[in-house]
N, C-alpha and C. Protein backbone atom coordinates (compact mmCIF):
# COMPACT_ATOMS: atom_id res chain seq x y z
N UNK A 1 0.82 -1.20 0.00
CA UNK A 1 0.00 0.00 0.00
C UNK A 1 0.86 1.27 0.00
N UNK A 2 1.98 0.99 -0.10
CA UNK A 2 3.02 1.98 0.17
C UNK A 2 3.29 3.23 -1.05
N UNK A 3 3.35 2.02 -1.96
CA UNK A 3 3.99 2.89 -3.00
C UNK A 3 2.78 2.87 -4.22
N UNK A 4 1.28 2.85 -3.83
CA UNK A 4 0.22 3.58 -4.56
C UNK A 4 0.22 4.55 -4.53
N UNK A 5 0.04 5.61 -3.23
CA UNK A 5 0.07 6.83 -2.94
C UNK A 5 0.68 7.74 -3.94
N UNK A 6 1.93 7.35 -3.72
CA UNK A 6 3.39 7.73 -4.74
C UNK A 6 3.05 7.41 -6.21
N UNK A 7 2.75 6.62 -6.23
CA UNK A 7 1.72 6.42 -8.12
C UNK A 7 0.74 7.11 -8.54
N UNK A 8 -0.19 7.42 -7.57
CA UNK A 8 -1.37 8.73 -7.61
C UNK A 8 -0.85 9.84 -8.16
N UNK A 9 0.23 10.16 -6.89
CA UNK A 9 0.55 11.67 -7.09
C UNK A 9 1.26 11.45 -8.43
N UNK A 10 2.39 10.64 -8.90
CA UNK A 10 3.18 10.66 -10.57
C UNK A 10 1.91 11.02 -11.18
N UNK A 11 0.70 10.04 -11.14
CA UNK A 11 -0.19 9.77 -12.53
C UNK A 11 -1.38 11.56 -12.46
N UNK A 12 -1.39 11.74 -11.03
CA UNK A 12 -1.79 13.36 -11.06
C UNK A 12 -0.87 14.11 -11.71
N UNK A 13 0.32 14.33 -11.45
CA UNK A 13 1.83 15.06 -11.98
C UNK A 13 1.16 14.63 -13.46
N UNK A 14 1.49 13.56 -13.96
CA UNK A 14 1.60 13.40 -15.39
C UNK A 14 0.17 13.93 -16.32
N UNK A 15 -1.06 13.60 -15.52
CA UNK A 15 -2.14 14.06 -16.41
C UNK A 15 -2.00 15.40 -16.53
N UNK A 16 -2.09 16.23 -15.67
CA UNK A 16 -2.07 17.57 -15.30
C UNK A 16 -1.14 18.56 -16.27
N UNK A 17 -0.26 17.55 -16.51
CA UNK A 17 0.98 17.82 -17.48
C UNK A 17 0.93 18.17 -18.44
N UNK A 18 0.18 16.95 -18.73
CA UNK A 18 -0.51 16.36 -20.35
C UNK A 18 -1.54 17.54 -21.03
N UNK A 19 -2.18 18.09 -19.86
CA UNK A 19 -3.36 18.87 -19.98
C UNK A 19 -2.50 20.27 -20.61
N UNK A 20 -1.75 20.50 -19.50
CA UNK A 20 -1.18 21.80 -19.56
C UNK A 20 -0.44 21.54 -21.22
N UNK A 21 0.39 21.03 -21.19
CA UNK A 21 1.40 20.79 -22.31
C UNK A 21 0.10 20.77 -23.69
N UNK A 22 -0.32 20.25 -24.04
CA UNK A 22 -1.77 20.26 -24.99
C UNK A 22 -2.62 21.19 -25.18
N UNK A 23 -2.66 22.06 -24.14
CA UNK A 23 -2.96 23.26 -24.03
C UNK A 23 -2.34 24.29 -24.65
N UNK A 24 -0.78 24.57 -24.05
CA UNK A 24 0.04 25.00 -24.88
C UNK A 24 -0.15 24.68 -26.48
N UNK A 25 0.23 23.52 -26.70
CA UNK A 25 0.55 23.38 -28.15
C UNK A 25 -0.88 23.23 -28.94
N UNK A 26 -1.69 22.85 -28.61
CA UNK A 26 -3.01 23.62 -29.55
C UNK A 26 -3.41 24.58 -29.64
N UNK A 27 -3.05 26.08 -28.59
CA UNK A 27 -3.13 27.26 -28.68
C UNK A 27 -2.02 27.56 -29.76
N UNK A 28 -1.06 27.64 -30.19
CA UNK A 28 0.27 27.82 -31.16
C UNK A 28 -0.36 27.12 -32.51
N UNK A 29 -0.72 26.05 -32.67
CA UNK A 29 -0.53 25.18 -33.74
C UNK A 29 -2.18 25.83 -34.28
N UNK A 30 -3.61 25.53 -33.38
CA UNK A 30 -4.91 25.63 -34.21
C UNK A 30 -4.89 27.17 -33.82
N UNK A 31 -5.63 27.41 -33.19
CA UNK A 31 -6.20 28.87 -32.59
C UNK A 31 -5.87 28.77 -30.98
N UNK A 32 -6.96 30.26 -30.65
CA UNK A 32 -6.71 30.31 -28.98
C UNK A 32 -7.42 29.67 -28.59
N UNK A 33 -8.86 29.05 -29.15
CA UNK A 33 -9.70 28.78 -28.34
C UNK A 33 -9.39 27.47 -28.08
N UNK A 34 -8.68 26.57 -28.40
CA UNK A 34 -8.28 25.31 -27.84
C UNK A 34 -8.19 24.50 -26.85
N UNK A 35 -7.88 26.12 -26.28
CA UNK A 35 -7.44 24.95 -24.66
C UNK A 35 -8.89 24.43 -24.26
N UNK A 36 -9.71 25.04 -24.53
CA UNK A 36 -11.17 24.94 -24.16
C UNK A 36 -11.19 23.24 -24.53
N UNK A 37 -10.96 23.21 -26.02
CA UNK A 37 -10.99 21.81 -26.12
C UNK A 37 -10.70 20.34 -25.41
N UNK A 38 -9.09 21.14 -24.98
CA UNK A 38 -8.69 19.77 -24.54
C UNK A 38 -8.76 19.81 -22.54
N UNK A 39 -9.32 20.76 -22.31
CA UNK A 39 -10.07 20.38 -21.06
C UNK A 39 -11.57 19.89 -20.83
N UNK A 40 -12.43 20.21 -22.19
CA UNK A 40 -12.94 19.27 -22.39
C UNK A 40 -13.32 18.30 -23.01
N UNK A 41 -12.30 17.85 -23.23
CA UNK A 41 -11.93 16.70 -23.76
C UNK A 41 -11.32 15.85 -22.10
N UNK A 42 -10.15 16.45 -21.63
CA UNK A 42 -9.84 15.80 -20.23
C UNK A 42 -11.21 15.34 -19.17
N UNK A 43 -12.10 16.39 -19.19
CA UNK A 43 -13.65 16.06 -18.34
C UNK A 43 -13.98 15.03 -19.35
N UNK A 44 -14.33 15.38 -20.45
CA UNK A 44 -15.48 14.00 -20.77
C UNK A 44 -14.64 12.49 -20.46
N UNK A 45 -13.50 12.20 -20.77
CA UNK A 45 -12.54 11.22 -20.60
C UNK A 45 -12.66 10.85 -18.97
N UNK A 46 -12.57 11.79 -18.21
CA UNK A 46 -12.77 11.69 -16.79
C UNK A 46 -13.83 11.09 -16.64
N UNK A 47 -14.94 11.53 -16.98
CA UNK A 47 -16.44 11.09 -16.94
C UNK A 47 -17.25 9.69 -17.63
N UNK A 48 -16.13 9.71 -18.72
CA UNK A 48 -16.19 8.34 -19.62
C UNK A 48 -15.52 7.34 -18.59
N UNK A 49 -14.61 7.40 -17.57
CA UNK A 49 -13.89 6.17 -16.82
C UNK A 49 -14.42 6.08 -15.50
N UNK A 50 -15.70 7.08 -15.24
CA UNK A 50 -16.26 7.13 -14.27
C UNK A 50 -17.56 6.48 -14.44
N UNK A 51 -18.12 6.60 -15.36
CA UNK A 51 -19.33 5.85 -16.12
C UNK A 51 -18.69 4.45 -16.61
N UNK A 52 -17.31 4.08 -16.97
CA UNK A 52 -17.16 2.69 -17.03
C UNK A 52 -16.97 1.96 -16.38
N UNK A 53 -16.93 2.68 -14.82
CA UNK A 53 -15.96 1.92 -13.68
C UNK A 53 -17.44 1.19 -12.90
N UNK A 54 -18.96 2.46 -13.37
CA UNK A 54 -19.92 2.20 -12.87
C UNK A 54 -20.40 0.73 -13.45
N UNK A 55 -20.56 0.39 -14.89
CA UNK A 55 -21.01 -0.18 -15.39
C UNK A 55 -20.17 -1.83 -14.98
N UNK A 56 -18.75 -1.15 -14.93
CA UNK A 56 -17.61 -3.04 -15.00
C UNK A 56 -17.23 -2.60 -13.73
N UNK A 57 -17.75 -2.73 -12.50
CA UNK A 57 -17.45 -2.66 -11.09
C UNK A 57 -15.99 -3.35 -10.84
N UNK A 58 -15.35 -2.92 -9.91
CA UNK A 58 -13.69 -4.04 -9.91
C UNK A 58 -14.22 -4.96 -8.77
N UNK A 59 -14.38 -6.53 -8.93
CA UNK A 59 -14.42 -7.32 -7.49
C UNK A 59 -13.64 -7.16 -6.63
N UNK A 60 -14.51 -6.94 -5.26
CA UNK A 60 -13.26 -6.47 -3.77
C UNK A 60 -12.42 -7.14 -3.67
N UNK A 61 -12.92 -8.92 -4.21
CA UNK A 61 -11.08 -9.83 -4.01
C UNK A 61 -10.83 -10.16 -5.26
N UNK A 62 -10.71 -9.03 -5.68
CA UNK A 62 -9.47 -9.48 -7.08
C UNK A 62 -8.09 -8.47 -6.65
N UNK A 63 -6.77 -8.75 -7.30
CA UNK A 63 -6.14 -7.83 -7.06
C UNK A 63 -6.01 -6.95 -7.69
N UNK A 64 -5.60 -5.17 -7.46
CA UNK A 64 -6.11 -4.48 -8.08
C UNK A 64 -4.58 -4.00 -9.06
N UNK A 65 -3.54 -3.91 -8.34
CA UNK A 65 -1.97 -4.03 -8.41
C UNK A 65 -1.52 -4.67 -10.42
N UNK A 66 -1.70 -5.14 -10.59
CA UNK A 66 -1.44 -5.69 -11.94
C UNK A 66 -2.37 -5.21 -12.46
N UNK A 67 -3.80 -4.96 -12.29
CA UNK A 67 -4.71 -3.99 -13.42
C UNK A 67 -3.88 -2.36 -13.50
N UNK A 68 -3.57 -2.13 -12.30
CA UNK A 68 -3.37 -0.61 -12.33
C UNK A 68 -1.64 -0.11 -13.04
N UNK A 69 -0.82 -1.36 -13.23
CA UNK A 69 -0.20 -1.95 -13.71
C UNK A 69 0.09 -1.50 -15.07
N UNK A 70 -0.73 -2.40 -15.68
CA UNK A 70 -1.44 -2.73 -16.81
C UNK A 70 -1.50 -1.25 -17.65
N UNK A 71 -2.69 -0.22 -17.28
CA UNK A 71 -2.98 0.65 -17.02
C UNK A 71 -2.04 1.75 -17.35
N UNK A 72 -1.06 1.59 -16.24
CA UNK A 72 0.08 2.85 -16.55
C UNK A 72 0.46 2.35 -17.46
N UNK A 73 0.69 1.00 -17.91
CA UNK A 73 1.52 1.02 -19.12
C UNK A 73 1.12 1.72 -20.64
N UNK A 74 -0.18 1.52 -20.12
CA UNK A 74 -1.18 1.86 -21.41
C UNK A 74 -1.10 3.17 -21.48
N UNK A 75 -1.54 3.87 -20.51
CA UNK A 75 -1.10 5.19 -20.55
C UNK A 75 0.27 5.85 -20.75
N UNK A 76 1.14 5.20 -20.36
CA UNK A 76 2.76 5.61 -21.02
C UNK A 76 2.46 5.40 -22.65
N UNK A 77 2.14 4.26 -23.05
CA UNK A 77 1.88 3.77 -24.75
C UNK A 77 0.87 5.37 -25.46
N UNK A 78 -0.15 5.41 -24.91
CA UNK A 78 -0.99 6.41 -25.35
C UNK A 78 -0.42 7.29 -24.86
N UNK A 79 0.31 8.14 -24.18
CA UNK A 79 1.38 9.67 -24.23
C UNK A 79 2.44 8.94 -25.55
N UNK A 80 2.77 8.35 -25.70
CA UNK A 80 4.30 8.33 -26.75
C UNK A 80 3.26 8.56 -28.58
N UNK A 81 1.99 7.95 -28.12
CA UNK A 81 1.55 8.07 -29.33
C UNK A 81 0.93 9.22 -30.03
N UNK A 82 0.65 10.24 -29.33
CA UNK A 82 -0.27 11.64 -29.37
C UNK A 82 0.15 12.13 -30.39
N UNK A 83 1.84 12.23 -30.36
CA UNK A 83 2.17 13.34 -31.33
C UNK A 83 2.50 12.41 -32.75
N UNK A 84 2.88 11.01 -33.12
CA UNK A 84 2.99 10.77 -34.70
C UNK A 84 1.72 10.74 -34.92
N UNK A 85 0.27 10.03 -34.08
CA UNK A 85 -0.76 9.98 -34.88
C UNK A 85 -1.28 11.38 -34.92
N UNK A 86 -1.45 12.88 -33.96
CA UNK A 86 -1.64 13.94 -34.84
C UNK A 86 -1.13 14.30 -36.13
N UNK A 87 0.62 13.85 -35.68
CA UNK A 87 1.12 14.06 -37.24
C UNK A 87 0.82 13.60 -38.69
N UNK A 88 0.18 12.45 -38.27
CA UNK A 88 -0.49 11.66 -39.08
C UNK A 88 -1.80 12.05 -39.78
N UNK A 89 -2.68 12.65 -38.79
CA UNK A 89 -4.05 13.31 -39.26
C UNK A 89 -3.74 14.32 -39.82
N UNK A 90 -4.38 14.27 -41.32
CA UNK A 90 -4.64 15.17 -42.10
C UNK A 90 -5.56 15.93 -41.54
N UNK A 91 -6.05 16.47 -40.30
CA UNK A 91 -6.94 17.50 -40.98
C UNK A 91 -6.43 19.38 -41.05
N UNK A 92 -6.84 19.63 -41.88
CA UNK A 92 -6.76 21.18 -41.86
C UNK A 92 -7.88 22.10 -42.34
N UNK A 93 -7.29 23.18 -41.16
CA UNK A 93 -8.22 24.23 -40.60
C UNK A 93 -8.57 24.77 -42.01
N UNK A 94 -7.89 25.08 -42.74
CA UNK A 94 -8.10 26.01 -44.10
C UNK A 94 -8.86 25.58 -44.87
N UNK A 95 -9.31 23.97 -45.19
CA UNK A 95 -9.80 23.45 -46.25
C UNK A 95 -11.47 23.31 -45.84
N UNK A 96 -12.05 23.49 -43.95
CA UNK A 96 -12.99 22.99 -43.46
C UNK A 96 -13.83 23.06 -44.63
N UNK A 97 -14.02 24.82 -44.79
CA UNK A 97 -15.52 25.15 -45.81
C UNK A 97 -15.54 24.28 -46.99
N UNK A 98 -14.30 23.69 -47.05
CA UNK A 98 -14.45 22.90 -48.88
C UNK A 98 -15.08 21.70 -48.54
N UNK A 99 -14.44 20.98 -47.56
CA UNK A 99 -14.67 19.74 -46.98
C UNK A 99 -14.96 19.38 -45.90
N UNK A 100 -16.12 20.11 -45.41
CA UNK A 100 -16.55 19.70 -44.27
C UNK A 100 -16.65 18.45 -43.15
N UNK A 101 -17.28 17.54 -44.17
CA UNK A 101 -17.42 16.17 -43.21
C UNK A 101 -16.57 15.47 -42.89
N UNK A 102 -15.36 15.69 -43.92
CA UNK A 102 -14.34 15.16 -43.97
C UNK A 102 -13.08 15.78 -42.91
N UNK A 103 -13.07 16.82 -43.11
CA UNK A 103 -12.50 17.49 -41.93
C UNK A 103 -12.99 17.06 -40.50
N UNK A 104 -14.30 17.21 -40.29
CA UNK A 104 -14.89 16.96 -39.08
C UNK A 104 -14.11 15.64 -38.54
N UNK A 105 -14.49 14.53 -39.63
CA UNK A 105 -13.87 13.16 -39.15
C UNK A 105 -12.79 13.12 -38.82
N UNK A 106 -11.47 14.22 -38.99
CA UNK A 106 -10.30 14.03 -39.24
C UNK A 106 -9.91 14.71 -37.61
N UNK A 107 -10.92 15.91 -37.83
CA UNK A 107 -11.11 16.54 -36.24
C UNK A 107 -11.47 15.68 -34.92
N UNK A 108 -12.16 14.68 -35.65
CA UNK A 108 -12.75 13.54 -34.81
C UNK A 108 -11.66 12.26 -34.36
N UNK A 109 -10.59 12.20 -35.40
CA UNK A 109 -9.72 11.55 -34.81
C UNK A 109 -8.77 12.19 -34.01
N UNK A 110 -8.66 13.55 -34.00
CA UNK A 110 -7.76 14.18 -33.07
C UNK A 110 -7.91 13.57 -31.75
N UNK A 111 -9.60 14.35 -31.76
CA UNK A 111 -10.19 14.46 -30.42
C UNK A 111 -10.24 12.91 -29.48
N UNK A 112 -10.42 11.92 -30.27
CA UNK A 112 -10.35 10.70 -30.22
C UNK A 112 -8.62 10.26 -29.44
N UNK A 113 -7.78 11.26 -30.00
CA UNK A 113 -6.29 10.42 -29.91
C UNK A 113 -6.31 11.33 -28.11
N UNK A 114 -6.70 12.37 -28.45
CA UNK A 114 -6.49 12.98 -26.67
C UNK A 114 -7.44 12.64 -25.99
N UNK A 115 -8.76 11.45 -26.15
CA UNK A 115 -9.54 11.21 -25.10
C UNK A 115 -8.56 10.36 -24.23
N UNK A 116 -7.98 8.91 -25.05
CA UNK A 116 -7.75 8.11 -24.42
C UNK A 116 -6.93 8.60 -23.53
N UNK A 117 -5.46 8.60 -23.41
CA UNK A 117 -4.54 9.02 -22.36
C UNK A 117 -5.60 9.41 -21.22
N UNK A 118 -6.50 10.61 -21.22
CA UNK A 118 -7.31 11.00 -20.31
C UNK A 118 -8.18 9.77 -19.65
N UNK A 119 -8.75 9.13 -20.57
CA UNK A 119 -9.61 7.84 -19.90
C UNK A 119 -8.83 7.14 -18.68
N UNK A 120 -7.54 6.87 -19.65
CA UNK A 120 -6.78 5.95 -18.45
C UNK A 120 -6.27 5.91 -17.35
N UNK A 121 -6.24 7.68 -17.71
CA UNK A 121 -5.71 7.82 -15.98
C UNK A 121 -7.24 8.09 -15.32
N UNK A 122 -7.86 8.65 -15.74
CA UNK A 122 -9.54 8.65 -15.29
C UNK A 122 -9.11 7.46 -14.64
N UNK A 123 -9.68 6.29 -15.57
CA UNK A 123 -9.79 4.86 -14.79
C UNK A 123 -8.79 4.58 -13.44
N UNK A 124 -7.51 4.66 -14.14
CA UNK A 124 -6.39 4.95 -12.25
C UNK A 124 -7.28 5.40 -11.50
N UNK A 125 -7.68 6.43 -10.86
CA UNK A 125 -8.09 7.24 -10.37
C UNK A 125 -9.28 6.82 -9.70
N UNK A 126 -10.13 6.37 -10.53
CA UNK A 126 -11.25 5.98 -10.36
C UNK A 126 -10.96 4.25 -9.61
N UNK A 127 -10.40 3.51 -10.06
CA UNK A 127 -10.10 2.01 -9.43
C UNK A 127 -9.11 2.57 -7.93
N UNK A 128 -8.47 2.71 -8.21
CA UNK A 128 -7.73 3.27 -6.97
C UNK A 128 -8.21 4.01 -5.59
N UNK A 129 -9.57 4.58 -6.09
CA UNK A 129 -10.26 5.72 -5.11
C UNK A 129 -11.66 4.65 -4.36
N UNK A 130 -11.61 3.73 -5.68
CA UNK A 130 -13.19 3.10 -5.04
C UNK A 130 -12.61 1.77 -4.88
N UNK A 131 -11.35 1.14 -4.72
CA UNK A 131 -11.14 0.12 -3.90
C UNK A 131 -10.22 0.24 -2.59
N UNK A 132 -9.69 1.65 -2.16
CA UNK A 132 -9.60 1.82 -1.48
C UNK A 132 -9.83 3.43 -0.87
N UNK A 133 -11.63 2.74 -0.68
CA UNK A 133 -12.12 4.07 -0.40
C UNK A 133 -11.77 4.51 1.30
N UNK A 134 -11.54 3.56 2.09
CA UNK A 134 -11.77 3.19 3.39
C UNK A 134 -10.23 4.87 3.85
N UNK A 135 -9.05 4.52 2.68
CA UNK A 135 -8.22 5.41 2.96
C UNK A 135 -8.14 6.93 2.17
N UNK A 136 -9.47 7.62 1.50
CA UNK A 136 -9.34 8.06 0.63
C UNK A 136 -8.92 9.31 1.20
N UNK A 137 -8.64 9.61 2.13
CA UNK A 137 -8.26 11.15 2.74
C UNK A 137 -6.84 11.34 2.33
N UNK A 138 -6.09 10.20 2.66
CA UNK A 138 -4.68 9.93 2.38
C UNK A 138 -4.42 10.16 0.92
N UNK A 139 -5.28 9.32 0.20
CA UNK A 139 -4.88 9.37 -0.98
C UNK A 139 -5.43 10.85 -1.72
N UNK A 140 -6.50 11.24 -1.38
CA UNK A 140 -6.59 12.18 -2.07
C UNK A 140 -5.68 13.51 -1.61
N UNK A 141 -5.20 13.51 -0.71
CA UNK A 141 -3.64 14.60 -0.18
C UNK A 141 -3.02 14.17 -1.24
N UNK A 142 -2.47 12.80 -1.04
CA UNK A 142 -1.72 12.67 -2.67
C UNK A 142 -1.77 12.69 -4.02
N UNK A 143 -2.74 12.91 -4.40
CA UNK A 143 -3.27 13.53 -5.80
C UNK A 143 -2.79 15.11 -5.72
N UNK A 144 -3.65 15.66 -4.53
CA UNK A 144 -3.59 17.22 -4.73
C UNK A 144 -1.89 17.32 -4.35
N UNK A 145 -0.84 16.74 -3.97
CA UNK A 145 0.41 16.94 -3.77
C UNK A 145 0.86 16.96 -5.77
N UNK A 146 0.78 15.62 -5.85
CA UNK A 146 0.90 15.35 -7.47
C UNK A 146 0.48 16.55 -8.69
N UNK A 147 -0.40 17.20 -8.13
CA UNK A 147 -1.20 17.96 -8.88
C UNK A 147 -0.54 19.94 -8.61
């Protein structure tokens, strides 16, 4: 139980990061109004792993340690991937009026590539808080330390 705490606060440190840093660089790269985006984009992702955690409950005796595991890894995989698959998406701002739907979709995979990362630490967060709710005072000091 030692060294969850200490994983909270990294995976707070790192989302928070993620947010900020994405923030930055979609204000530079699209427009100003961006950041708007990718905070909400960070809430709905939050809200999407909060609504999945409702639906696929974690059993009290399973262990939770190798899911959460699991997890960061996924979330390390989805941060390394953000920036070739933006690079990858064609879409551009200039062409919308020509090609609307098509743009949209392309906008749609953006938005898509910055939900996940957000989901997963959502889900951390969320498995971590509701299987050990009994200590959540502790842990939530360590988020807001992380943060």
């Amino acid at each position: 139980m030692r060294r969850i705490p200490v994983a909270l606060a990294l995976m707070s440190f790192l989302t928070l990061m993620l947010e900020l840093l994405l923030t930055r660089v979609f204000d530079v790269i699209l427009w100003t109004t961006t950041g708007y985006m990718v905070i909400s984009c960070a809430l709905l992702a939050f809200g999407m792993a909060g609504m999945y955690a409702v639906f696929r409950p974690w059993p009290a005796d399973r262990n939770l340690r190798p899911a959460l595991a699991r997890l960061a890894v996924l979330f390390a995989i989805a941060l390394l991937l953000i920036r070739p698959l933006i690079n990858l998406n064609p879409f551009n701002l200039d062409i919308v009026g020509d090609q609307l739907l098509l743009q949209m979709a392309w906008f749609g995979g953006i938005y898509l590539t910055l939900v996940i990362p957000f989901f997963l630490s959502g889900l951390i967060f969320v498995r971590v808080f509701s299987v050990y709710a009994s200590d959540i005072r502790r842990l939530y000091g360590w988020d807001l330390l992380g943060a």
